[in-house]
C-alpha atoms as a PDB file:
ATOM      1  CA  UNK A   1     -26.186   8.192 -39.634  1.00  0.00           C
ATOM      2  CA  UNK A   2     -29.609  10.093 -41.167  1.00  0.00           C
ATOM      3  CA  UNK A   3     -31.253   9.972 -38.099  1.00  0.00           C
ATOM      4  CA  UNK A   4     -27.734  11.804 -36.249  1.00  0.00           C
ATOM      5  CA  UNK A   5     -27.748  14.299 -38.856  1.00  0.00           C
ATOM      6  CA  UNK A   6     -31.553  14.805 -38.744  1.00  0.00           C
ATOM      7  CA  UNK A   7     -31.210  15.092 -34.615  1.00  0.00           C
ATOM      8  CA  UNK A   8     -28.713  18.137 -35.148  1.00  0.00           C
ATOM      9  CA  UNK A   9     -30.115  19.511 -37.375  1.00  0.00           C
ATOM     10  CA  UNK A  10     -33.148  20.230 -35.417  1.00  0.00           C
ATOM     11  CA  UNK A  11     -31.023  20.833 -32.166  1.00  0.00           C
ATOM     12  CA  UNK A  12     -29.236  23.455 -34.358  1.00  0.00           C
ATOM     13  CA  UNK A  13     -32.471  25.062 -35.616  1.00  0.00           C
ATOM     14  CA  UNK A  14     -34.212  25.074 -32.207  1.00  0.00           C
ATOM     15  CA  UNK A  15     -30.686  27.213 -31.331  1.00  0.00           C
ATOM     16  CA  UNK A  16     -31.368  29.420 -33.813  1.00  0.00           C
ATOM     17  CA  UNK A  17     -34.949  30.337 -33.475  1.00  0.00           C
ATOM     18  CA  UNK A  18     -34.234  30.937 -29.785  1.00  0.00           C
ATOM     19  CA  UNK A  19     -31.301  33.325 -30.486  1.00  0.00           C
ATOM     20  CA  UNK A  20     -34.112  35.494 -32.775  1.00  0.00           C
ATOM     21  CA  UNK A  21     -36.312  35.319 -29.761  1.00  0.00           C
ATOM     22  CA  UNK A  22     -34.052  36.450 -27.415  1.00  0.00           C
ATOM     23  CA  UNK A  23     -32.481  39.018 -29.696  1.00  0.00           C
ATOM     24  CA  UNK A  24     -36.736  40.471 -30.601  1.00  0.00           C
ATOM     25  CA  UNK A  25     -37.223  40.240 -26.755  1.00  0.00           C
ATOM     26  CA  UNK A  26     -34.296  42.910 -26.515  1.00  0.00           C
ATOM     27  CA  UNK A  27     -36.556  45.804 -28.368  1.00  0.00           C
ATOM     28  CA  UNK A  28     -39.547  44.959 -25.760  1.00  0.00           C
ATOM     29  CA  UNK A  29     -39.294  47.405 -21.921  1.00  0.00           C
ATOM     30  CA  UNK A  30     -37.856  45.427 -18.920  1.00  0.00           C
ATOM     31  CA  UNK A  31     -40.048  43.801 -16.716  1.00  0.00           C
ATOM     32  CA  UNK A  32     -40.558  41.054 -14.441  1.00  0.00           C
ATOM     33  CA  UNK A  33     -42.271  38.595 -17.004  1.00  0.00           C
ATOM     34  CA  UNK A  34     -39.924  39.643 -19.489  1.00  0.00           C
ATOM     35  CA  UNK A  35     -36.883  38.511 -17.764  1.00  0.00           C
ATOM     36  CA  UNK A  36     -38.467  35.098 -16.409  1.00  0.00           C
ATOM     37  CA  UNK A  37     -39.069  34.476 -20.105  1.00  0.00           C
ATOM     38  CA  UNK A  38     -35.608  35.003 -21.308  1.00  0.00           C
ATOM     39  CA  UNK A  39     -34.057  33.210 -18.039  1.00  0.00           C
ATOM     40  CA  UNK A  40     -36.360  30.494 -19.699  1.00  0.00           C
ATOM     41  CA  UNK A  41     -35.182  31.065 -23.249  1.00  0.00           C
ATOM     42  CA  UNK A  42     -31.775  31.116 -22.453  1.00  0.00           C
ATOM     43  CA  UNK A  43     -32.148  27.736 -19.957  1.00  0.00           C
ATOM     44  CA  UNK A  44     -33.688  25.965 -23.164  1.00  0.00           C
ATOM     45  CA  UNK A  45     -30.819  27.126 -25.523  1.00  0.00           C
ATOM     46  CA  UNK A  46     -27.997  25.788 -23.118  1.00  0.00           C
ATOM     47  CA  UNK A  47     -30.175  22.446 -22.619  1.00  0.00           C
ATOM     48  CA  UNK A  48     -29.907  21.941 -26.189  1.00  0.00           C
ATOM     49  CA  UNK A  49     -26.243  22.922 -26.826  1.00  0.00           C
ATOM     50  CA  UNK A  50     -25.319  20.316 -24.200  1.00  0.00           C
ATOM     51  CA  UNK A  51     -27.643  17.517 -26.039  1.00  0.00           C
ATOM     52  CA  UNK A  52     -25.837  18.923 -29.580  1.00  0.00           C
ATOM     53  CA  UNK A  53     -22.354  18.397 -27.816  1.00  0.00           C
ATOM     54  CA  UNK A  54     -23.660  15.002 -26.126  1.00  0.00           C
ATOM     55  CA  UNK A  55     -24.848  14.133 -29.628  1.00  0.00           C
ATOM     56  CA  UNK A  56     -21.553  12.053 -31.595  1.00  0.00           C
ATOM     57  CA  UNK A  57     -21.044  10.312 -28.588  1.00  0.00           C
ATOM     58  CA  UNK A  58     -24.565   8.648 -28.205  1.00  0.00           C
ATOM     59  CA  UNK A  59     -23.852   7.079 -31.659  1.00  0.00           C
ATOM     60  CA  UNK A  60     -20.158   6.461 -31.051  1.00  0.00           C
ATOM     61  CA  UNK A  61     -19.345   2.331 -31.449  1.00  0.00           C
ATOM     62  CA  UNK A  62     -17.263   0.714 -28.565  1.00  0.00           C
ATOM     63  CA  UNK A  63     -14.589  -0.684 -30.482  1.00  0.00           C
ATOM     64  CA  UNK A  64     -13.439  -4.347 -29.319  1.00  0.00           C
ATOM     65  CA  UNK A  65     -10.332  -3.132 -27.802  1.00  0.00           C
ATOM     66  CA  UNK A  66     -12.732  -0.636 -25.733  1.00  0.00           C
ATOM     67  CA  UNK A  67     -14.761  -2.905 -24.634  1.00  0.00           C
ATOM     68  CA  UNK A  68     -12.329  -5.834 -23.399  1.00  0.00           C
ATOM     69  CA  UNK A  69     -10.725  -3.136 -21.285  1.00  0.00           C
ATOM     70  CA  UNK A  70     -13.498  -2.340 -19.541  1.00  0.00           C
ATOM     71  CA  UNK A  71     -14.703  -5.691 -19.247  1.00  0.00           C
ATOM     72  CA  UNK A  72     -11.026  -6.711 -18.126  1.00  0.00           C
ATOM     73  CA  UNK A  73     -11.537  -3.591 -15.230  1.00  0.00           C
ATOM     74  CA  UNK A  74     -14.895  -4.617 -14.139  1.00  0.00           C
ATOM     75  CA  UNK A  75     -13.669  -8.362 -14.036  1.00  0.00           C
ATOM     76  CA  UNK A  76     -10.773  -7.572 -12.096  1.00  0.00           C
ATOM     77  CA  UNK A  77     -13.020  -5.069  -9.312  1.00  0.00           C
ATOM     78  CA  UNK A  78     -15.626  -7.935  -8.869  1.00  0.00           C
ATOM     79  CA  UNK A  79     -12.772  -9.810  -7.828  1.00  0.00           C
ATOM     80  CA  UNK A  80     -11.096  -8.144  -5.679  1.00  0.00           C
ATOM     81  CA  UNK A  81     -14.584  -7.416  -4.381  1.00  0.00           C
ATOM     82  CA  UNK A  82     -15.070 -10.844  -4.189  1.00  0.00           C
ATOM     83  CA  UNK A  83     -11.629 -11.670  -2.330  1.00  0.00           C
ATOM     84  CA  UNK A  84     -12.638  -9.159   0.038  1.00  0.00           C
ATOM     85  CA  UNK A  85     -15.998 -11.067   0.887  1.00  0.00           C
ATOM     86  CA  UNK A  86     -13.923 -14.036   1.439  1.00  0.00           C
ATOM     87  CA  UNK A  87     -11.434 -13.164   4.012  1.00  0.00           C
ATOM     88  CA  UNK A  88     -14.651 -11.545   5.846  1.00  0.00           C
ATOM     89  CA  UNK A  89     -15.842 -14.516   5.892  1.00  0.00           C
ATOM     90  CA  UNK A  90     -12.771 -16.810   6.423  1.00  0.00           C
ATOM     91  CA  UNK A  91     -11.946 -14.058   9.512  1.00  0.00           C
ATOM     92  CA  UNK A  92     -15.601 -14.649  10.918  1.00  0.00           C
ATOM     93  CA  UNK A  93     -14.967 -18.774  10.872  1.00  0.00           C
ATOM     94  CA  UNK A  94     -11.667 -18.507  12.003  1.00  0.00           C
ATOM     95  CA  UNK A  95     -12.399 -16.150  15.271  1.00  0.00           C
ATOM     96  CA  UNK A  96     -16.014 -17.189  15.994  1.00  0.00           C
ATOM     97  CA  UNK A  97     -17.274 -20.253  14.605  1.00  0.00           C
ATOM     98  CA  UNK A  98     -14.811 -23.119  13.497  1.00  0.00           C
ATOM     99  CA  UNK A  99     -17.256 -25.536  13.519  1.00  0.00           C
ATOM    100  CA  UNK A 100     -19.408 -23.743   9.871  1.00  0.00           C
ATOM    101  CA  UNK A 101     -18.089 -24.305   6.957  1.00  0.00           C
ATOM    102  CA  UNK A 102     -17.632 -21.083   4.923  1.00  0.00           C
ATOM    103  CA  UNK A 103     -20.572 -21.666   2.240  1.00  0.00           C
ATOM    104  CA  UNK A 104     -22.570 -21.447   5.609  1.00  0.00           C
ATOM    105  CA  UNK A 105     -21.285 -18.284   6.930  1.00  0.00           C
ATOM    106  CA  UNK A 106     -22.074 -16.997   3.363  1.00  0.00           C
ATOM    107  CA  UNK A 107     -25.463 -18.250   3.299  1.00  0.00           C
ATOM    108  CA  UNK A 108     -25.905 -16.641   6.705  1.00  0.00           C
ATOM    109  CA  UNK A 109     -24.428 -13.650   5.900  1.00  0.00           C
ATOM    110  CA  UNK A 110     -27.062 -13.084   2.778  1.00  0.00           C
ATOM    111  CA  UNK A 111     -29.818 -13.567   5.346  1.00  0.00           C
ATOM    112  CA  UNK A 112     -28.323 -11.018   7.594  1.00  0.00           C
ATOM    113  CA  UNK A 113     -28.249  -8.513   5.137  1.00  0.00           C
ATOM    114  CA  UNK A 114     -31.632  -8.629   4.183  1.00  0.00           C
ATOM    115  CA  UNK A 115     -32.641  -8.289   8.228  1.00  0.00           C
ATOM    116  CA  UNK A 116     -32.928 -12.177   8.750  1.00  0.00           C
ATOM    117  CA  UNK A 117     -32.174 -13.569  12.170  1.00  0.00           C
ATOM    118  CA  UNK A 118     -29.130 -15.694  12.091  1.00  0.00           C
ATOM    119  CA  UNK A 119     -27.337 -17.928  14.446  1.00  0.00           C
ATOM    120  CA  UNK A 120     -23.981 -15.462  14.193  1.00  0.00           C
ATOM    121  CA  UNK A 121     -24.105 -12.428  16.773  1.00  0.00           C
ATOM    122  CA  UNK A 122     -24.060  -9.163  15.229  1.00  0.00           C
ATOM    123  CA  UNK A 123     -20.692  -8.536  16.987  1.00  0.00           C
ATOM    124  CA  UNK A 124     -19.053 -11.261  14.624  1.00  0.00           C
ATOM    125  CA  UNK A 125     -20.916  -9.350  11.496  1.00  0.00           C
ATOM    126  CA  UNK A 126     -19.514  -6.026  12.796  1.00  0.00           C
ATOM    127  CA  UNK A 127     -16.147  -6.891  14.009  1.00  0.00           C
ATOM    128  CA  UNK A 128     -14.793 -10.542  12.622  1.00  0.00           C
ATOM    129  CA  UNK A 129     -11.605  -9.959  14.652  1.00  0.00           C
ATOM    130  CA  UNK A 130     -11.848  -9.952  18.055  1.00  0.00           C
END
C-alpha cells in the first residue's frame, strides 16, 4: 500500500509542477516553439492523469468469486471453440475421407496450418461439405 501511495503522490506532484509551467508559459509572447512546448506540457499532464486514474486498479485483488467467473467464461469459450474444431473435423471424415480416423484428420489439420503438405485437398480444408 506505501508504494501506491508513494506512486500518486509523485503522479500528483508531476501534475502540479506542470500546471505552474503551463500557467508561467502564459506571461511569455506566442510563438511557434512556445506552443509545441505547451502541446508537450499539456500531452505529459493528461498521460499522467490517466496513469493516476489507472492507478487503484493495478493494485486491485481479484477476489475468488472474480476469478472463478472468468475462469468459468474462458472454460466454457475454449469449449465451444473446441466443439467447433470437432464437427470440422467430423464433417471433413464424414464427406471426404471415411477411411481416417479423426485424431488423423487432426494431426493433419495441425500440419496444414503451419503450410505442411498433407494427404487432404485443400478443397476439404476450405469447404468440409460438399
Amino acid at each position: 500500500m506505501a508504494a501506491k501511495r508513494n506512486k500518486s503522490s509523485s503522479l500528483e506532484r508531476r501534475i502540479k509542477e506542470i500546471q505552474k509551467e503551463l500557467a508561467a508559459l502564459k506571461k511569455f509572447r506566442k510563438t511557434k516553439q512556445r506552443d509545441q512546448f505547451v502541446r508537450q506540457l499539456v500531452g505529459e499532464q493528461s498521460y499522467l492523469k490517466r496513469q493516476l486514474s489507472r492507478l487503484p486498479s493495478l493494485y486491485k485483488r481479484e477476489t475468488k468469486r472474480e476469478k472463478q467467473r472468468r475462469l468459468s467464461q474462458a472454460n466454457k469459450l475454449r469449449g465451444i471453440k473446441m466443439q467447433r474444431s470437432w464437427d470440422y473435423f467430423r464433417a471433413i471424415q464424414k464427406n471426404y475421407y471415411p477411411d481416417m480416423s479423426l485424431r488423423q484428420i487432426r494431426s493433419l489439420f495441425k500440419k496444414h496450418k503451419e503450410g505442411l503438405e498433407t494427404d487432404v485437398s485443400d478443397i476439404a480444408w476450405r469447404n468440409p461439405s460438399p
